[in-house]
Protein backbone atom coordinates (compact mmCIF):
# COMPACT_ATOMS: atom_id res chain seq x y z
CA UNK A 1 -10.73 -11.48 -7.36
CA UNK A 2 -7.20 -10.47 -6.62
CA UNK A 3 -6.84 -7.51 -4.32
CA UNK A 4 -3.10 -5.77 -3.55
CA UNK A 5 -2.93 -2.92 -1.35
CA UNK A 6 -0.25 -0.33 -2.79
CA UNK A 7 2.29 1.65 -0.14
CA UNK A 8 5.75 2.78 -0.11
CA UNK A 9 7.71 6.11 0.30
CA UNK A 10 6.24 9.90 0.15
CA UNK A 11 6.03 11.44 -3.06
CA UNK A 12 7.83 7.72 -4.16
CA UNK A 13 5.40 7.28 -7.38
CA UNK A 14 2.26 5.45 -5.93
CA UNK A 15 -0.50 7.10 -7.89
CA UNK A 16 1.35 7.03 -11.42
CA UNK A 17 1.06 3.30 -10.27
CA UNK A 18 -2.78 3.08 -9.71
CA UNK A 19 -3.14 5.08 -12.93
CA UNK A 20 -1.83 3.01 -15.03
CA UNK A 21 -3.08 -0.19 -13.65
CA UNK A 22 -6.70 1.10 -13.57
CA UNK A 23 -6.43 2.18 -17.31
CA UNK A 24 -5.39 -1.73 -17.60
CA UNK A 25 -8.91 -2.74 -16.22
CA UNK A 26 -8.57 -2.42 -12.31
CA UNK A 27 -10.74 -0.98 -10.00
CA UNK A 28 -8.55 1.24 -8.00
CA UNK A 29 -9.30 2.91 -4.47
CA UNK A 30 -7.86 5.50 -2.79
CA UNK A 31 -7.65 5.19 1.29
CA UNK A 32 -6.73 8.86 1.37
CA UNK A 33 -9.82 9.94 -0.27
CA UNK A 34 -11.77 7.78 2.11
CA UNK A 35 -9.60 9.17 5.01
CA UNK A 36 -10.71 12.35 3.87
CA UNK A 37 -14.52 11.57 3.58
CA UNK A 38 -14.45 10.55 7.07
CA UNK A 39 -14.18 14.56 8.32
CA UNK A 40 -17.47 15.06 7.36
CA UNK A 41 -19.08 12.70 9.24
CA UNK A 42 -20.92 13.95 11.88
CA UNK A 43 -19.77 11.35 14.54
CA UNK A 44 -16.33 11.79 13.75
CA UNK A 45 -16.00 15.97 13.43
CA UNK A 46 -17.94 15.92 17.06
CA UNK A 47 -15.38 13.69 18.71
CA UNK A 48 -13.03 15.88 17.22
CA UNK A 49 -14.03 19.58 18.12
CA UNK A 50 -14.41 18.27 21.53
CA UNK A 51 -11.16 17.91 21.48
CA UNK A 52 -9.58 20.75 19.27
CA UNK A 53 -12.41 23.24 20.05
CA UNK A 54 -16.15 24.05 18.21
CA UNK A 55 -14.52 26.45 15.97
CA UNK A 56 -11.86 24.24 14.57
CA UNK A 57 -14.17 23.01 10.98
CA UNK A 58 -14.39 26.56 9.80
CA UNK A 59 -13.26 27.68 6.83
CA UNK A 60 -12.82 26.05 3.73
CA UNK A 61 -11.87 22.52 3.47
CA UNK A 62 -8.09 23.00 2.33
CA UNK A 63 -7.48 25.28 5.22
CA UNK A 64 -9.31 22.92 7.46
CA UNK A 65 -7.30 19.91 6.18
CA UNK A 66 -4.19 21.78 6.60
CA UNK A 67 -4.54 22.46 10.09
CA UNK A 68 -4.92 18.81 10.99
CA UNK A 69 -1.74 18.15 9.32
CA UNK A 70 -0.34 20.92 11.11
CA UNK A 71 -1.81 19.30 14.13
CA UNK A 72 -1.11 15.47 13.75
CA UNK A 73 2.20 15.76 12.15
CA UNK A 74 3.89 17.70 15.03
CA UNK A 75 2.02 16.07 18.14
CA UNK A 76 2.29 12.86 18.53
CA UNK A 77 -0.82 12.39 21.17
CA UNK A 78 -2.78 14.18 18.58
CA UNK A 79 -1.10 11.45 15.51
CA UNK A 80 -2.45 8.74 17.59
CA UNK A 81 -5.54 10.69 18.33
CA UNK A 82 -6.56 11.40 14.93
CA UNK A 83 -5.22 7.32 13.89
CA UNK A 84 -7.66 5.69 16.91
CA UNK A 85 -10.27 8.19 15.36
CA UNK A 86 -10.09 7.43 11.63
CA UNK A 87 -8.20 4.28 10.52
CA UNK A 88 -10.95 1.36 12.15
CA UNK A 89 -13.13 3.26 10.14
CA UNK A 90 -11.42 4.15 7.03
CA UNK A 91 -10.47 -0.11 6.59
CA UNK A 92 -14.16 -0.96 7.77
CA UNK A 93 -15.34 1.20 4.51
CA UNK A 94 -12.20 0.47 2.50
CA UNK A 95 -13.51 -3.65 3.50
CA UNK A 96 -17.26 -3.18 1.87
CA UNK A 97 -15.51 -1.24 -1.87
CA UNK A 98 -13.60 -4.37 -1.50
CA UNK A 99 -16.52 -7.00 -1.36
CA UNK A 100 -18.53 -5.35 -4.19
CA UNK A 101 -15.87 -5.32 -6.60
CA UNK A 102 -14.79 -7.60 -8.91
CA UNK A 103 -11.39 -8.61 -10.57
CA UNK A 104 -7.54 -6.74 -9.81
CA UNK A 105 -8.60 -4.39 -7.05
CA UNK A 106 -5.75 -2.17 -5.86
CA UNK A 107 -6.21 -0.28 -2.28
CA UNK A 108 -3.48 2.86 -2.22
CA UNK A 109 -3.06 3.02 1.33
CA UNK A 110 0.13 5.01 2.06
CA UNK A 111 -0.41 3.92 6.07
CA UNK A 112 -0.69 -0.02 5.68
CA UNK A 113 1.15 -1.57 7.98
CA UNK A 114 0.90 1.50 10.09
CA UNK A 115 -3.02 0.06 9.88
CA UNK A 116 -2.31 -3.41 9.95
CA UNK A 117 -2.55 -5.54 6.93
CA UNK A 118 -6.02 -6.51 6.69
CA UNK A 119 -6.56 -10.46 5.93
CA UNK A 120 -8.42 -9.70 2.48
CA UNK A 121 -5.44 -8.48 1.31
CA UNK A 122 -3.75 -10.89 -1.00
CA UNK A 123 -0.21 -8.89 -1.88
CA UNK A 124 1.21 -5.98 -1.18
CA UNK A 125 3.54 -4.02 -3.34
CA UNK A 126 6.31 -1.68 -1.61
CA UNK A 127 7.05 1.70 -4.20
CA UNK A 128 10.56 2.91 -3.48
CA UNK A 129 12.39 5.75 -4.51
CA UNK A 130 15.73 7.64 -3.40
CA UNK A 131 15.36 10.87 -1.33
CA UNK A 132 16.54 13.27 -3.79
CA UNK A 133 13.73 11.62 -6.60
CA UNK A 134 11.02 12.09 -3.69
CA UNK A 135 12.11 15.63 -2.85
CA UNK A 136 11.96 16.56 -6.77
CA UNK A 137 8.48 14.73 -7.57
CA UNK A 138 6.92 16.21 -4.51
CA UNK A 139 8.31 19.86 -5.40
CA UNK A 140 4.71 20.58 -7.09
CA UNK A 141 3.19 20.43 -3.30
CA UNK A 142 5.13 22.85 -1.78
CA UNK A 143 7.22 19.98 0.42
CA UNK A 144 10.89 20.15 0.81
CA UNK A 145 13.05 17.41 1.91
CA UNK A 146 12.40 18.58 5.93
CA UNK A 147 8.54 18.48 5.30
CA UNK A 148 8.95 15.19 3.85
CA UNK A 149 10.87 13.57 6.70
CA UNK A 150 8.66 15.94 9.39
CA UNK A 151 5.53 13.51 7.74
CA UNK A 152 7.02 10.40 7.81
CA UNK A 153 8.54 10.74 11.26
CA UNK A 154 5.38 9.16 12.95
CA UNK A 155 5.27 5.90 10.09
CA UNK A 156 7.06 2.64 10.86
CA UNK A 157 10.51 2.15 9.54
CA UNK A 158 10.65 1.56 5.70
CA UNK A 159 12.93 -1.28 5.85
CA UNK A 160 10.45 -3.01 8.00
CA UNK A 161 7.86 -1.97 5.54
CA UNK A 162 9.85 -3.21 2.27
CA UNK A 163 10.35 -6.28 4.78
CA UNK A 164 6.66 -7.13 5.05
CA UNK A 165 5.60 -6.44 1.65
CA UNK A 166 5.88 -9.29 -1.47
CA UNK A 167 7.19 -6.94 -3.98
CA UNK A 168 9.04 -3.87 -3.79
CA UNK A 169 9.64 -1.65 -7.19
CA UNK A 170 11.75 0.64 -7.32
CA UNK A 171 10.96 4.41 -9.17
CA UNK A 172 14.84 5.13 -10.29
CA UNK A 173 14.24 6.35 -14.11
CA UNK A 174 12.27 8.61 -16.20
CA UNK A 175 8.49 8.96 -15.87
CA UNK A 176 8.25 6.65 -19.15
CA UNK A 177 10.44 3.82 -17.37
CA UNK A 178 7.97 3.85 -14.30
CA UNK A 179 4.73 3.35 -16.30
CA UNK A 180 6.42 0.65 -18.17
CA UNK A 181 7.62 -1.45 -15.03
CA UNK A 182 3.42 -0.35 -13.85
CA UNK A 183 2.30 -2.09 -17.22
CA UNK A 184 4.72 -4.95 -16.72
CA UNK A 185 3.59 -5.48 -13.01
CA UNK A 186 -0.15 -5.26 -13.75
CA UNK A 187 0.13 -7.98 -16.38
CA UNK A 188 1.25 -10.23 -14.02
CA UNK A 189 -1.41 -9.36 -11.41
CA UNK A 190 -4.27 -9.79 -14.36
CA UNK A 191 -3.07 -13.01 -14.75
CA UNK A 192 -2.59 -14.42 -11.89
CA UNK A 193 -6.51 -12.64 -11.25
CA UNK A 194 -7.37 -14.58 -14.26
CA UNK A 195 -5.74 -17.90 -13.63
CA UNK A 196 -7.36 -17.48 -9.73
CA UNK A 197 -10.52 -17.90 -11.57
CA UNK A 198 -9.76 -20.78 -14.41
């Protein structure tokens, strides 16, 4: 098994990534959607209206969601909060996917390092992109260039980022250009997968 864990810049072209390498044969998870699944846990929403108030989990789940960005993205006491609350757990259930796949498995985890890099991980691939690409892919969201710099105000530096990882590709071209350099990338990952096992 070969297992890289995928991060890099908002809105910088991570999913097109796991897309295409999971139509190549990978088993792809999504830390987000983990991260997300941990709200309804009843451990985890209790710690959490204790501290935002009993009435804070209703209405629908988008509204919900969007007040804890609201929340977490302009308070830093309630970023580190909401990170001491969700990320051991998010990596401890991220850990077990890991151990019951088999092959390339790719973790998207936009907050890796912010995490720490867990040991299992074997590589790490950076996804970079220039602001005015991020501000134009992300446009379908609703976030402008300020919402994109107000969300990664609270993430360590990219260039220490790009420094830690062991590749870094770079989303510069059409949307064509980027699945081809995904295609290219993932060979080389099914190899050395393959060759891991020969």
């Amino acid at each position: 098994m070969l297992t890289v864990g995928l991060t890099g810049d908002v809105g910088a072209g991570k999913s097109t990534l796991s897309r295409v390498w999971k139509d190549m044969g990978a088993t792809v998870i999504d830390a987000d959607r983990v991260a997300r699944d941990m709200w309804d846990l009843p451990e985890i929403r209790k710690k959490a209206s204790e501290r935002w108030g009993s009435d804070f989990f209703e209405g629908d789940q988008r509204s919900v969601f969007a007040k804890i960005a609201a929340k977490i993205f302009s308070e830093e006491e309630e970023y580190e909060f909401v990170s001491d609350l969700l990320h051991p757990a998010t990596i401890a259930a991220i850990e077990k996917f890991v151990k019951d796949a088999e092959g390339l498995v790719v973790v998207e985890i936009p907050l890796l390092f912010e995490c720490g890099r867990p040991e299992w991980m074997d590589l790490v691939v950076f996804v970079s992109a220039t602001p005015e690409k991020r501000v134009e892919r992300n446009a379908s969201r609703g976030w402008d260039a300020a919402e994109i710099k107000r969300r990664e105000s609270r993430l360590m530096p990219r260039d220490e980022k790009i420094r830690r990882s062991d590749w870094v590709l770079e989303n510069s071209g059409t949307k064509e250009e980027w699945e081809a350099k995904a295609r290219e990338l993932g060979n080389i990952f099914l190899e050395k997968e393959r060759s891991s096992r020969s």
